[in-house]
C-alpha atoms as a PDB file:
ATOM      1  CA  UNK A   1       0.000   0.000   0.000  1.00  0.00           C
ATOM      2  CA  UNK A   2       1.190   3.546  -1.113  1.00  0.00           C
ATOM      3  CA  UNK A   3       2.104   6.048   1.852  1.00  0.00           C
ATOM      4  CA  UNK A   4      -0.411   8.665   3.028  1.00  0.00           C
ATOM      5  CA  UNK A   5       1.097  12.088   2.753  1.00  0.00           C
ATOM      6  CA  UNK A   6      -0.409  15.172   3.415  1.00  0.00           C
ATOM      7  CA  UNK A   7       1.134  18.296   1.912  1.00  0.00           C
ATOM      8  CA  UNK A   8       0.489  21.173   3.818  1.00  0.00           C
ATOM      9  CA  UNK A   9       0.350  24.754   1.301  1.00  0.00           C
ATOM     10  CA  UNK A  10      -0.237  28.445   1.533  1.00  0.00           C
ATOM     11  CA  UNK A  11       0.945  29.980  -1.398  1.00  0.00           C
ATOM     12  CA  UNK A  12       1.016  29.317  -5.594  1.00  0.00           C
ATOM     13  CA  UNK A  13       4.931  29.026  -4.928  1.00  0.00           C
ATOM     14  CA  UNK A  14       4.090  25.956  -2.666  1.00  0.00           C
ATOM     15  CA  UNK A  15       1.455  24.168  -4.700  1.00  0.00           C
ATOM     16  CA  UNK A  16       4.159  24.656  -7.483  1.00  0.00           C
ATOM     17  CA  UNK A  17       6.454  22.443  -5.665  1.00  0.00           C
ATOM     18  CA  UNK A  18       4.107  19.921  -4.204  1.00  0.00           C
ATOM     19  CA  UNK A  19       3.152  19.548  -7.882  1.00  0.00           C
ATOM     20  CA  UNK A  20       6.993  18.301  -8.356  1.00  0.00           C
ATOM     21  CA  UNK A  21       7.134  16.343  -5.012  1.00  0.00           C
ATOM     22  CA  UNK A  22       3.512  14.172  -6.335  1.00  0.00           C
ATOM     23  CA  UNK A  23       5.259  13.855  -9.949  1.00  0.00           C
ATOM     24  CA  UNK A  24       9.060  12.689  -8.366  1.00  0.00           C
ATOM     25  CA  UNK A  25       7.216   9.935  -5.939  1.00  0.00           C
ATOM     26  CA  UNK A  26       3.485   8.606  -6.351  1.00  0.00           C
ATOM     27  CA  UNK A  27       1.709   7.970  -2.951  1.00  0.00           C
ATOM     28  CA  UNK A  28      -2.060   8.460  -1.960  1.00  0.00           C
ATOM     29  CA  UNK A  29      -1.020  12.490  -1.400  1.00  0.00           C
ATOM     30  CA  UNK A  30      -4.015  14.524   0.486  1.00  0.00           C
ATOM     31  CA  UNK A  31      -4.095  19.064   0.307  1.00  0.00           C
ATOM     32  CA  UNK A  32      -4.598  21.082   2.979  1.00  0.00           C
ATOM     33  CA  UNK A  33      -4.358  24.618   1.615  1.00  0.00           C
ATOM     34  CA  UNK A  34      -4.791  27.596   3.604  1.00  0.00           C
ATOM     35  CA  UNK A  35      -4.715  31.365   2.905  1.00  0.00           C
ATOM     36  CA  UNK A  36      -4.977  34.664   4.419  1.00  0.00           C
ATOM     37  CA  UNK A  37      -5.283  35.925   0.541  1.00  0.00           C
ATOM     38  CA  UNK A  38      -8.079  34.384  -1.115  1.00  0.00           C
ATOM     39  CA  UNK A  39      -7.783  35.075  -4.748  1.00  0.00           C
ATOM     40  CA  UNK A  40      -8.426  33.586  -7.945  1.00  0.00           C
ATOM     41  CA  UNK A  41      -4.410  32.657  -8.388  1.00  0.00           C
ATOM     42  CA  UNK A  42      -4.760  31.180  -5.005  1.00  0.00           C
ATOM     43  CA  UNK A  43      -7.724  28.866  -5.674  1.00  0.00           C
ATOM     44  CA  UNK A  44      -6.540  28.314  -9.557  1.00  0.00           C
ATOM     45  CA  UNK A  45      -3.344  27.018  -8.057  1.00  0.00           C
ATOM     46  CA  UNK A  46      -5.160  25.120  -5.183  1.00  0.00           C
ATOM     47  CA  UNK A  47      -8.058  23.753  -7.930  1.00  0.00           C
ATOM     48  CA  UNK A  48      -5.196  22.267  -9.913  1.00  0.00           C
ATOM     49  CA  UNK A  49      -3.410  20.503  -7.163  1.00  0.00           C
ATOM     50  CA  UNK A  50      -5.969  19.402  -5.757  1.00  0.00           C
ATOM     51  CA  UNK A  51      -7.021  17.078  -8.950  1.00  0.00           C
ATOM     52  CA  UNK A  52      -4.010  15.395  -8.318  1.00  0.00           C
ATOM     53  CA  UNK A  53      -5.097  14.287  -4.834  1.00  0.00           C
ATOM     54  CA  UNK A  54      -7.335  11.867  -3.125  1.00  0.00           C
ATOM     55  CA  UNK A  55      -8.208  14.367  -0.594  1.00  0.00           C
ATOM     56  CA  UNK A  56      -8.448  18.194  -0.709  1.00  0.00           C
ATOM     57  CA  UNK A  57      -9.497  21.398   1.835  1.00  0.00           C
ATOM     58  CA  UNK A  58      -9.382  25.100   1.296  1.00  0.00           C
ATOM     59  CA  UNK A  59      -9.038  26.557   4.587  1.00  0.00           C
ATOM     60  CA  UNK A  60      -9.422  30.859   4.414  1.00  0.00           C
ATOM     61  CA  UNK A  61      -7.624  32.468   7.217  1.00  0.00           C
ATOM     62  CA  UNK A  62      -8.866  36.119   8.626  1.00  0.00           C
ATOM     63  CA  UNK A  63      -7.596  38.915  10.690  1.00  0.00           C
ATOM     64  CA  UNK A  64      -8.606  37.250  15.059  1.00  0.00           C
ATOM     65  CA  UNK A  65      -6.027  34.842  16.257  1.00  0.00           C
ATOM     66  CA  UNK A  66      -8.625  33.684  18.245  1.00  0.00           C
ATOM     67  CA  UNK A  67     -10.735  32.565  14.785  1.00  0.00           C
ATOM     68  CA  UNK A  68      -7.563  31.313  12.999  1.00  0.00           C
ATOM     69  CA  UNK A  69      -6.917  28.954  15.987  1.00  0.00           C
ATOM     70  CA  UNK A  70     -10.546  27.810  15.628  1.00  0.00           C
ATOM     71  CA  UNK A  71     -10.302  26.891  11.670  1.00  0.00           C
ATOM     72  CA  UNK A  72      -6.657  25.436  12.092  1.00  0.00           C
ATOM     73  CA  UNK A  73      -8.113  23.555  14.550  1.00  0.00           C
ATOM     74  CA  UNK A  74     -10.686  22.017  12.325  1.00  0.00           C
ATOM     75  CA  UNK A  75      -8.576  22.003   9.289  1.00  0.00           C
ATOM     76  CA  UNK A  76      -6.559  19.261  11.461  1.00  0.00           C
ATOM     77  CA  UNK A  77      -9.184  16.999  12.050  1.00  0.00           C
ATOM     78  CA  UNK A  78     -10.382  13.713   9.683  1.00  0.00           C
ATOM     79  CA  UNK A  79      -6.500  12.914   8.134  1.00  0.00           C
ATOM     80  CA  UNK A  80      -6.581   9.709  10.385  1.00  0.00           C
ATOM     81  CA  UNK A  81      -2.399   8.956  10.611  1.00  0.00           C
ATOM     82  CA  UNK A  82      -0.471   9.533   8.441  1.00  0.00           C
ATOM     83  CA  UNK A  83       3.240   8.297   6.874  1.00  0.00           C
ATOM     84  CA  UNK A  84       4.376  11.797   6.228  1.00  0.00           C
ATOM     85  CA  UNK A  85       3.794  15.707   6.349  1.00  0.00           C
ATOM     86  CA  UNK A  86       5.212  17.959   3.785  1.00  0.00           C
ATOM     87  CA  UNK A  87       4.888  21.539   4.837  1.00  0.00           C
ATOM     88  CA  UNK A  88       6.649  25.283   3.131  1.00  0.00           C
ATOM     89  CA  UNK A  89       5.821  27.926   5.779  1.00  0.00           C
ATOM     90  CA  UNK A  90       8.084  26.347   8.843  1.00  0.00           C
ATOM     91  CA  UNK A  91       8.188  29.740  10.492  1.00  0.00           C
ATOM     92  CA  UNK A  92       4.045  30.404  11.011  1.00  0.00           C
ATOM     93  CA  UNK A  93       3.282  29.803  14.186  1.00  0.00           C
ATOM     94  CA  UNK A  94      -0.372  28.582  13.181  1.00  0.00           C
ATOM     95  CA  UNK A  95       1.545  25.947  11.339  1.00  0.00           C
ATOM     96  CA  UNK A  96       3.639  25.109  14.322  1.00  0.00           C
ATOM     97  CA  UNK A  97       0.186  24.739  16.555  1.00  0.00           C
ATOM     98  CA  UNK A  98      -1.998  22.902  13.038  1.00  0.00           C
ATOM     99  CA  UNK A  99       1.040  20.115  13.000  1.00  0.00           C
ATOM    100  CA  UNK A 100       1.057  19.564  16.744  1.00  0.00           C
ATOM    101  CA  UNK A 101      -2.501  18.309  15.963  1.00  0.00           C
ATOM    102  CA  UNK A 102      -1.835  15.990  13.081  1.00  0.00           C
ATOM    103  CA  UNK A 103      -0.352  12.237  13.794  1.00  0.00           C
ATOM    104  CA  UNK A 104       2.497  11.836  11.235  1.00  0.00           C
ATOM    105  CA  UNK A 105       5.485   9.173  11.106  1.00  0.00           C
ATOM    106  CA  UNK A 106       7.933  11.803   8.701  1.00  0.00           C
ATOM    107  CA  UNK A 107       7.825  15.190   8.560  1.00  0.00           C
ATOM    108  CA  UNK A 108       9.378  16.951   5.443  1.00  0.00           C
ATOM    109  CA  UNK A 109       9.997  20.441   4.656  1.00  0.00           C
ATOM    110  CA  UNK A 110      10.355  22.412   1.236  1.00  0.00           C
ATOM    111  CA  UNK A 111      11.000  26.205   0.505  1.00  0.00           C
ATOM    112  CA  UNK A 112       9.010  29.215   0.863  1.00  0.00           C
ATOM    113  CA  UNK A 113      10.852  31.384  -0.909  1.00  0.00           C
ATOM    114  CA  UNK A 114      14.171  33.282  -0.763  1.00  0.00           C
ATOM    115  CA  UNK A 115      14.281  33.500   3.317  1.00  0.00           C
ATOM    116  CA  UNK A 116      15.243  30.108   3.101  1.00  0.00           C
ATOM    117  CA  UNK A 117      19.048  30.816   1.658  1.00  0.00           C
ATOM    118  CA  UNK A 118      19.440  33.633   4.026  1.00  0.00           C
ATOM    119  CA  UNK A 119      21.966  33.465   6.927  1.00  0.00           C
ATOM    120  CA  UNK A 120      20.934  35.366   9.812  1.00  0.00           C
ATOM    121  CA  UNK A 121      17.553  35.426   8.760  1.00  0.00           C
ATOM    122  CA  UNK A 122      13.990  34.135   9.249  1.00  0.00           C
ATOM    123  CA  UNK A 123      14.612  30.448   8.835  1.00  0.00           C
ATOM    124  CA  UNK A 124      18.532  30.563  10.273  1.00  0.00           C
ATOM    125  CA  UNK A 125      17.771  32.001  13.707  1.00  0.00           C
ATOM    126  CA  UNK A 126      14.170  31.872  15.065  1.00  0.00           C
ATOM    127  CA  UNK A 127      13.055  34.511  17.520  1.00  0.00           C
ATOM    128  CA  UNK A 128      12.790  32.874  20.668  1.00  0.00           C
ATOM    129  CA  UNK A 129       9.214  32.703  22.219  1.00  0.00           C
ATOM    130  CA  UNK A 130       8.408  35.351  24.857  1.00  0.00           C
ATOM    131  CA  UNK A 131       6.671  34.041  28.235  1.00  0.00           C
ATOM    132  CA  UNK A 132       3.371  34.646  27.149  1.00  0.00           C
ATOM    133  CA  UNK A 133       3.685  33.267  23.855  1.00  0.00           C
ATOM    134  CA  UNK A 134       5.024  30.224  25.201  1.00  0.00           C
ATOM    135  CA  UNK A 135       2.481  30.177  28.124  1.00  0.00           C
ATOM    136  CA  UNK A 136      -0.258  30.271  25.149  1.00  0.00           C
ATOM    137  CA  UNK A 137       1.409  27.646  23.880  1.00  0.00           C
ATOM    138  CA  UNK A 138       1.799  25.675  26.426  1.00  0.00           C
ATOM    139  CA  UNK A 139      -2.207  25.583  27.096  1.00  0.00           C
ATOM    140  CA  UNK A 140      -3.203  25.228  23.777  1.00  0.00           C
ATOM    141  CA  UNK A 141      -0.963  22.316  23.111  1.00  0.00           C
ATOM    142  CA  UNK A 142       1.805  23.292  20.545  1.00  0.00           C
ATOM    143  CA  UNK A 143       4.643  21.376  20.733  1.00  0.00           C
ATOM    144  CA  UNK A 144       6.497  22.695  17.593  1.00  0.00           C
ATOM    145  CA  UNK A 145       8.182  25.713  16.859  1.00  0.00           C
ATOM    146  CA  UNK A 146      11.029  26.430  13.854  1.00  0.00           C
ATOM    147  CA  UNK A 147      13.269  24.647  15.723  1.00  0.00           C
ATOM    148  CA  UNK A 148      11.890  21.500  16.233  1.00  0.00           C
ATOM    149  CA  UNK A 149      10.862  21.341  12.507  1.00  0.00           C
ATOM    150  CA  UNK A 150      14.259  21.997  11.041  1.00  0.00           C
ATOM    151  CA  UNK A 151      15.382  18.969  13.734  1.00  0.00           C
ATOM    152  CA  UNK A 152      12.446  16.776  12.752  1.00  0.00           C
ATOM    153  CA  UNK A 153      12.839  17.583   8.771  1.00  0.00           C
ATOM    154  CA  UNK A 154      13.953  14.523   7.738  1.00  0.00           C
ATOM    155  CA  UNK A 155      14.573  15.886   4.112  1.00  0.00           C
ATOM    156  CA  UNK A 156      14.135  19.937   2.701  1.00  0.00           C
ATOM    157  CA  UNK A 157      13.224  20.052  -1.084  1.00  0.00           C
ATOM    158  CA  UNK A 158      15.078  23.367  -2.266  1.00  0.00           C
ATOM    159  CA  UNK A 159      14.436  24.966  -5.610  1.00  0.00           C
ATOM    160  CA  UNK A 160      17.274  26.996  -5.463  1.00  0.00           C
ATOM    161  CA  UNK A 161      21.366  25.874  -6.252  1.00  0.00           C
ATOM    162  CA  UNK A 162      22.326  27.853  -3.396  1.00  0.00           C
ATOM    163  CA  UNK A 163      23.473  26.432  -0.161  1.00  0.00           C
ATOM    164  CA  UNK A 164      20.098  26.119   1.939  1.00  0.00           C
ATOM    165  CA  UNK A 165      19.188  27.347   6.013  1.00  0.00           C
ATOM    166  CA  UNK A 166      17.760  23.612   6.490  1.00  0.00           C
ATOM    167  CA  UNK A 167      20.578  20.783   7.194  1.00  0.00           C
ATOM    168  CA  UNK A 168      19.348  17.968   4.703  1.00  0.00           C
ATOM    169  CA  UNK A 169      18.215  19.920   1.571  1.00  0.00           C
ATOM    170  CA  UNK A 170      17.593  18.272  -1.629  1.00  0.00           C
ATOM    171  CA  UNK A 171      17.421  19.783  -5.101  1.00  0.00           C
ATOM    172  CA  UNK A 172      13.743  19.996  -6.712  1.00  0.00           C
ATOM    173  CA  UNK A 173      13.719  21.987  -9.794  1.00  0.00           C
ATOM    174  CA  UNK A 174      10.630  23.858  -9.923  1.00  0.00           C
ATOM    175  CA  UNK A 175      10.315  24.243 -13.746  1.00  0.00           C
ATOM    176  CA  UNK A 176      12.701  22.371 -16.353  1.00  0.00           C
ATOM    177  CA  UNK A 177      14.055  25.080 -18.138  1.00  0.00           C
ATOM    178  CA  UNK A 178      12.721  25.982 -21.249  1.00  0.00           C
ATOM    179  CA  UNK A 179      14.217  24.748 -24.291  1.00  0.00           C
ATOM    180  CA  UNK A 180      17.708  26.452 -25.706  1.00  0.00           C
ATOM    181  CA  UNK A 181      16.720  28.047 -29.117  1.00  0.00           C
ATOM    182  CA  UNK A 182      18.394  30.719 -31.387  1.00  0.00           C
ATOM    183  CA  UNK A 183      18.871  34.232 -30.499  1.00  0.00           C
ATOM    184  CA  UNK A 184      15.867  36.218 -29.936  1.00  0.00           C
ATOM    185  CA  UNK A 185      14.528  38.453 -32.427  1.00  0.00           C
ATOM    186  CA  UNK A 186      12.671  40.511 -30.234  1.00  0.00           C
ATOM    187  CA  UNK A 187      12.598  41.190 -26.587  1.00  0.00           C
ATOM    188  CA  UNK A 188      10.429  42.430 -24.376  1.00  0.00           C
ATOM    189  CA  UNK A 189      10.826  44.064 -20.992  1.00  0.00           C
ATOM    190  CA  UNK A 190       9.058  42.339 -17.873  1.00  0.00           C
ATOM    191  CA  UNK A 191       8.836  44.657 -14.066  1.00  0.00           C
ATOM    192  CA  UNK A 192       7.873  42.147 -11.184  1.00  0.00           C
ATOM    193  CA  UNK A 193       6.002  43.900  -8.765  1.00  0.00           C
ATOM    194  CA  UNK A 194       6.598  43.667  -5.277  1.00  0.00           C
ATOM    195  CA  UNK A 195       4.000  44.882  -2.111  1.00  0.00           C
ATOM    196  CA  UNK A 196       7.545  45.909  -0.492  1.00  0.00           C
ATOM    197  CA  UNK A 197       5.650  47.599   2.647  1.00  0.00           C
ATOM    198  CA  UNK A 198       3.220  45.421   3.936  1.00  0.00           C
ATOM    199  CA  UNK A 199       2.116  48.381   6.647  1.00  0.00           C
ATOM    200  CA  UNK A 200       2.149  51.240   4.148  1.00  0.00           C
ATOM    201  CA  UNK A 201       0.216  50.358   0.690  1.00  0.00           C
ATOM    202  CA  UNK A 202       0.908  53.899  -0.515  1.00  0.00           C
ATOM    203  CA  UNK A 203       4.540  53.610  -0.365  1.00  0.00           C
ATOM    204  CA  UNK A 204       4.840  50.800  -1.870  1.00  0.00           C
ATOM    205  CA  UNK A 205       2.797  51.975  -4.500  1.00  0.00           C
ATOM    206  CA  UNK A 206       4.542  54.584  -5.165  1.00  0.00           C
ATOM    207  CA  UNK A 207       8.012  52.945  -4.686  1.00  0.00           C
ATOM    208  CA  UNK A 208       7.086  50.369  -7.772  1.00  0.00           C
ATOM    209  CA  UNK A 209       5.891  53.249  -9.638  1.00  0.00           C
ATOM    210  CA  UNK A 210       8.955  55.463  -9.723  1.00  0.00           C
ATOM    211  CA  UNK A 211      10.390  52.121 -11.142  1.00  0.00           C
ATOM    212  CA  UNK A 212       8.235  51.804 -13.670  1.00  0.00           C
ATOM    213  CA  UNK A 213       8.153  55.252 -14.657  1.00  0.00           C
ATOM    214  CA  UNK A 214      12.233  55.111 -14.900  1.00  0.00           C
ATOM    215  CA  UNK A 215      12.599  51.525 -16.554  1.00  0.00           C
ATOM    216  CA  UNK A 216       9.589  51.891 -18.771  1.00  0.00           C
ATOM    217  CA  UNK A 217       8.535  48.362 -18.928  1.00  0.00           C
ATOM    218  CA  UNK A 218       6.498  46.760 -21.101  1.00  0.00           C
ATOM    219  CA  UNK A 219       4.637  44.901 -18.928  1.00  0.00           C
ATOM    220  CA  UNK A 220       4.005  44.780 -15.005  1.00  0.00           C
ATOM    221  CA  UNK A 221       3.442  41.690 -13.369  1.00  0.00           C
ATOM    222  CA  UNK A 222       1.963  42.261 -10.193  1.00  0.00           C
ATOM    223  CA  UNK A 223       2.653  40.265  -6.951  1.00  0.00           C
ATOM    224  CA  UNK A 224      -0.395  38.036  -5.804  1.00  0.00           C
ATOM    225  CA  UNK A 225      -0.623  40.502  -2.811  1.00  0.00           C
ATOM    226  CA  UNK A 226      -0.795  43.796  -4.609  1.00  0.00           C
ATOM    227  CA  UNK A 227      -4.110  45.440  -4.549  1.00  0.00           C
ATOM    228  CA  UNK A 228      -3.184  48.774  -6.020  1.00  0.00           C
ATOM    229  CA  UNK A 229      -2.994  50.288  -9.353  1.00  0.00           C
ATOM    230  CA  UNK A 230       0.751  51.366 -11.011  1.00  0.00           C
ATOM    231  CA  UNK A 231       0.125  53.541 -14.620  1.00  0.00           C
ATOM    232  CA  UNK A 232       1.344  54.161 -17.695  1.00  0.00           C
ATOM    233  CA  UNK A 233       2.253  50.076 -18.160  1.00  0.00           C
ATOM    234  CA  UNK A 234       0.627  47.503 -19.138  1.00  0.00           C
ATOM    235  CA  UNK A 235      -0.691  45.119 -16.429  1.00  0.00           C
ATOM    236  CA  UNK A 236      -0.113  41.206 -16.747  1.00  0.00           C
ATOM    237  CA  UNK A 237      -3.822  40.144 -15.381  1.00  0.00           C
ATOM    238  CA  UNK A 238      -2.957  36.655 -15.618  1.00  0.00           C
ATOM    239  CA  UNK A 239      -4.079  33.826 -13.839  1.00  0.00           C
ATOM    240  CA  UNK A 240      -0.324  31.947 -13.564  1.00  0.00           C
ATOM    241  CA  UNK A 241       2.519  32.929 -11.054  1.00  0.00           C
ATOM    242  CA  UNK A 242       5.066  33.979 -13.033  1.00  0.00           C
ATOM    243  CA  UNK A 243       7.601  31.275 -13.842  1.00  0.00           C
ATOM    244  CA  UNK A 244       4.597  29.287 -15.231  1.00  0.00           C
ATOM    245  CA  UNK A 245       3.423  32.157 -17.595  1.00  0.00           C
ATOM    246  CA  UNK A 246       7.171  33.037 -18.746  1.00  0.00           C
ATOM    247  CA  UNK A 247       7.913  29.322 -19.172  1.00  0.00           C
ATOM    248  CA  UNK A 248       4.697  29.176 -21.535  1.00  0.00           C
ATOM    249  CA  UNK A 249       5.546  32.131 -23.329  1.00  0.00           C
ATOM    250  CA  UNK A 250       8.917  31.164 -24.261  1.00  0.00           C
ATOM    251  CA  UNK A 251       7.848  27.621 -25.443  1.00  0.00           C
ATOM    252  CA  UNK A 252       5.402  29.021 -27.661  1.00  0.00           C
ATOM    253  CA  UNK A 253       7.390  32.211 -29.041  1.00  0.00           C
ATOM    254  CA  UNK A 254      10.857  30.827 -29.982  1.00  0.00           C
ATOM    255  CA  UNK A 255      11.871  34.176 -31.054  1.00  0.00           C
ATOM    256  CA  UNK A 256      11.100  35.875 -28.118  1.00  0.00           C
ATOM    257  CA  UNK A 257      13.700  36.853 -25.352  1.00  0.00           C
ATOM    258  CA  UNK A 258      12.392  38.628 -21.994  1.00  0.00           C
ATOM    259  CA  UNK A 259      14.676  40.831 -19.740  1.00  0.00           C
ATOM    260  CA  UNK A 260      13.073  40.319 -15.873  1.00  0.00           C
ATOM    261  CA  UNK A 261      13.650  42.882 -13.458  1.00  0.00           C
ATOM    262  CA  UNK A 262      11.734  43.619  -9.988  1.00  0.00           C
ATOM    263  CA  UNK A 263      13.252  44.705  -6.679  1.00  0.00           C
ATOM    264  CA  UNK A 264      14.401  41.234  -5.139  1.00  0.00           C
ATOM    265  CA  UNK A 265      11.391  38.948  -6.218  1.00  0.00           C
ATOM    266  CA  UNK A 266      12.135  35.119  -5.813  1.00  0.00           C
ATOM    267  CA  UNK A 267      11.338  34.822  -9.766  1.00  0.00           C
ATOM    268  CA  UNK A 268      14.774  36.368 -10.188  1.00  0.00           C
ATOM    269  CA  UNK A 269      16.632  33.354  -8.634  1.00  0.00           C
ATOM    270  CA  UNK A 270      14.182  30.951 -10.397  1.00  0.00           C
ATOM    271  CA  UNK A 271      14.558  32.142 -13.897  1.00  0.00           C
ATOM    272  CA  UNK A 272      18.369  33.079 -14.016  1.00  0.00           C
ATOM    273  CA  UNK A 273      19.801  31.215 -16.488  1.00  0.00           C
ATOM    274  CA  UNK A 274      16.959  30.295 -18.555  1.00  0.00           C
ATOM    275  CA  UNK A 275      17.508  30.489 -22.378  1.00  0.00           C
ATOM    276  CA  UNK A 276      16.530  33.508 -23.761  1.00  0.00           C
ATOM    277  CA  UNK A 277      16.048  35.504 -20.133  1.00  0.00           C
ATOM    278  CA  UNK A 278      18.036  38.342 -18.971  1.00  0.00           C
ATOM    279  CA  UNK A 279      17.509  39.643 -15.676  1.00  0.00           C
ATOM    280  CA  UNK A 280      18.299  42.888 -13.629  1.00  0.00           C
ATOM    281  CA  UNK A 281      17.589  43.505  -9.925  1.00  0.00           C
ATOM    282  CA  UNK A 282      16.761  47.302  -8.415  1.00  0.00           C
ATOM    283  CA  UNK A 283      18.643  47.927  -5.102  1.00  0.00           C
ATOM    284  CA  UNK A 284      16.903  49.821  -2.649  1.00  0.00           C
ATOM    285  CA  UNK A 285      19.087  51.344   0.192  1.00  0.00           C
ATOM    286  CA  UNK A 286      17.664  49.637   2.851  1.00  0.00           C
ATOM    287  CA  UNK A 287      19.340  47.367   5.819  1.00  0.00           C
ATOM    288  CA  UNK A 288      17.177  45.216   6.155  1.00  0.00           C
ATOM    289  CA  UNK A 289      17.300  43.802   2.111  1.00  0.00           C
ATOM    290  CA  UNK A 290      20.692  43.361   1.938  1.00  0.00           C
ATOM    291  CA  UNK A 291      20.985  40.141   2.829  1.00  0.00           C
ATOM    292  CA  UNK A 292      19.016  39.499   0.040  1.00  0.00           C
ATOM    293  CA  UNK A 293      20.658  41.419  -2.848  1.00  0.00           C
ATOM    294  CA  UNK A 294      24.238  40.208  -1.306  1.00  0.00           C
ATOM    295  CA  UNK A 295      22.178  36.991  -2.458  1.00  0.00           C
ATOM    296  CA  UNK A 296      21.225  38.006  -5.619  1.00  0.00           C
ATOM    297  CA  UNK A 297      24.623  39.617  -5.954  1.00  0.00           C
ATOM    298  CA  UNK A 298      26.336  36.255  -5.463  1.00  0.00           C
ATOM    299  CA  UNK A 299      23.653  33.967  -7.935  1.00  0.00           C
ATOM    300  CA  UNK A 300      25.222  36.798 -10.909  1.00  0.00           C
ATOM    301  CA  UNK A 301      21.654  38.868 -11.310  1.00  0.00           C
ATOM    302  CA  UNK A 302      23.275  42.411 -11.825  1.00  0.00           C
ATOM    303  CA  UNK A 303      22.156  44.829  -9.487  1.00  0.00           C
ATOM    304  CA  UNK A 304      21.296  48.701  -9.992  1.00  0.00           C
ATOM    305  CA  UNK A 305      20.432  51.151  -7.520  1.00  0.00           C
ATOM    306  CA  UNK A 306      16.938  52.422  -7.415  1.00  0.00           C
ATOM    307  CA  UNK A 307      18.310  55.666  -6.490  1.00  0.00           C
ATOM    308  CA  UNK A 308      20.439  55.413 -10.212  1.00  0.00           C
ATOM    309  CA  UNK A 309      17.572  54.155 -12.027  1.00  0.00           C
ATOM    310  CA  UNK A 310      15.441  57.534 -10.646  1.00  0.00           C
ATOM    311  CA  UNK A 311      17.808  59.913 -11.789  1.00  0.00           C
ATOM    312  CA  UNK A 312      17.856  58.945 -15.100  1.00  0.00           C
ATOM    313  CA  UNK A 313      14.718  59.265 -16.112  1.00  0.00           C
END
């Protein structure tokens, strides 16, 4: 009898790579996706991997702690036991209290994004709990925290090349490369979009704005969290994430190259190196991204100040 694995997803990025982890090893896989941004991408992404399981839920998270406790709660119940859990967002502590409610044999971890290749960062040093927190903890029964998952992890599927935060990692390729062809023809100029300030929508409006008004882009892709309006560009109102629409494009358009730039979006990482993809990272002067662009600095993505890239417009 084939294991019973339930992957645990939040995000497009992660039903991406559970998508890879079903097609590497076949097993009677089960979805429990959950989301504090209910979207179309998000259900399109959760619709599809879902058909490839025996056993789907679509949990939607709000705003009360309180409420979230109550649906994580009930999002735990019917999986019976299982072989093995395969979960992205190791650092949520709803995840850490939703797993100390599931019976599991293996518990296995994959990426959520570029804080896993960061030293010093989320993933690499966990914030240790206050007393309240972990009295909270304590009487609601959550024995997990980041620590005890990167411990438990008994393997970390990594889409990146980079050296990885979790001991263990394995290399999943999220998309095989698109096909080497001849050189482009014609090119066209692609602006990720990034929400950069979660706290302060106008500034980051504004922020991705100046960009485009400098770069001049012919198309902006905007992040799955954006919810405000950049002119004078073209808008990508797509229903893929990114590396799935780029990889389609190129397959169908052997003529076309596309030059990807954004602040320090994930995508970067994913797509450098494709045939037929150039890509170009804007620095902001901020502490608390460098970390990140010293990454994107190291993977070869050239790197130009958004300060530069304002002045020359």
């Amino acid at each position: 009898m084939s294991e019973r694995r339930l992957l645990i997803c939040a995000t497009p990025l992660h039903a991406l790579i559970a998508e890879r982890l079903i097609s590497a090893e076949p097993a009677q896989w089960q979805l429990l996706f959950y989301t504090t941004h209910d979207n179309d991408k998000a259900r399109r992404y959760y619709q599809r991997l879902a058909a490839q399981c025996v056993r789907s839920r679509y949990v939607v998270l709000g705003r009360g702690s309180a409420g979230n406790l109550a649906r994580m709660r009930l999002a735990a119940l019917g999986w019976g036991r299982l072989d093995a859990v395969y979960l992205g967002s190791a650092h949520e502590w709803l995840v850490h209290y939703l797993l100390s409610k599931l019976r599991y044999r293996r518990l296995e971890t994959f990426d959520d994004g570029l804080g896993n290749l960061i030293r010093g960062g989320l993933f690499d040093v966990p914030k240790p709990r206050g007393n309240k927190r972990a009295l909270i903890a304590t009487l609601i029964g959550v024995r997990h925290d980041l620590n005890t998952i990167r411990a438990q992890s008994a393997r970390h599927h990594t889409i990146y090349h980079q050296p990885n935060t979790f001991e263990r990692a394995s290399y999943l390729p999220l998309f095989d490369a698109p096909a080497d062809a001849a050189e482009p023809t014609r090119w066209q100029r692609v602006f990720l979009g990034q929400p950069l300030y979660e706290a302060d929508r106008e500034r980051s409006r504004a922020t991705n704005q100046a960009v485009v008004d400098a770069l001049r882009p012919d198309l902006y892709f905007p992040h799955p969290r954006e919810d405000y309006a950049v002119i004078g560009v073209e808008r990508a109102d797509v229903p893929e994430v990114f590396e799935d629409w780029l990889a389609q494009r190129l397959q169908a358009e052997p003529e076309l190259g596309v030059e990807v730039s954004s602040f320090f979006s994930s995508s970067l990482l994913s797509v450098a190196g494709w045939p037929r993809v150039r890509t170009l990272a804007v620095e902001i002067a901020d502490p608390r991204w460098q970390a990140v662009y010293a990454l994107l600095r190291e993977a070869g993505i050239p790197l130009t100040p958004l300060d530069t890239v304002s002045r020359e417009r």
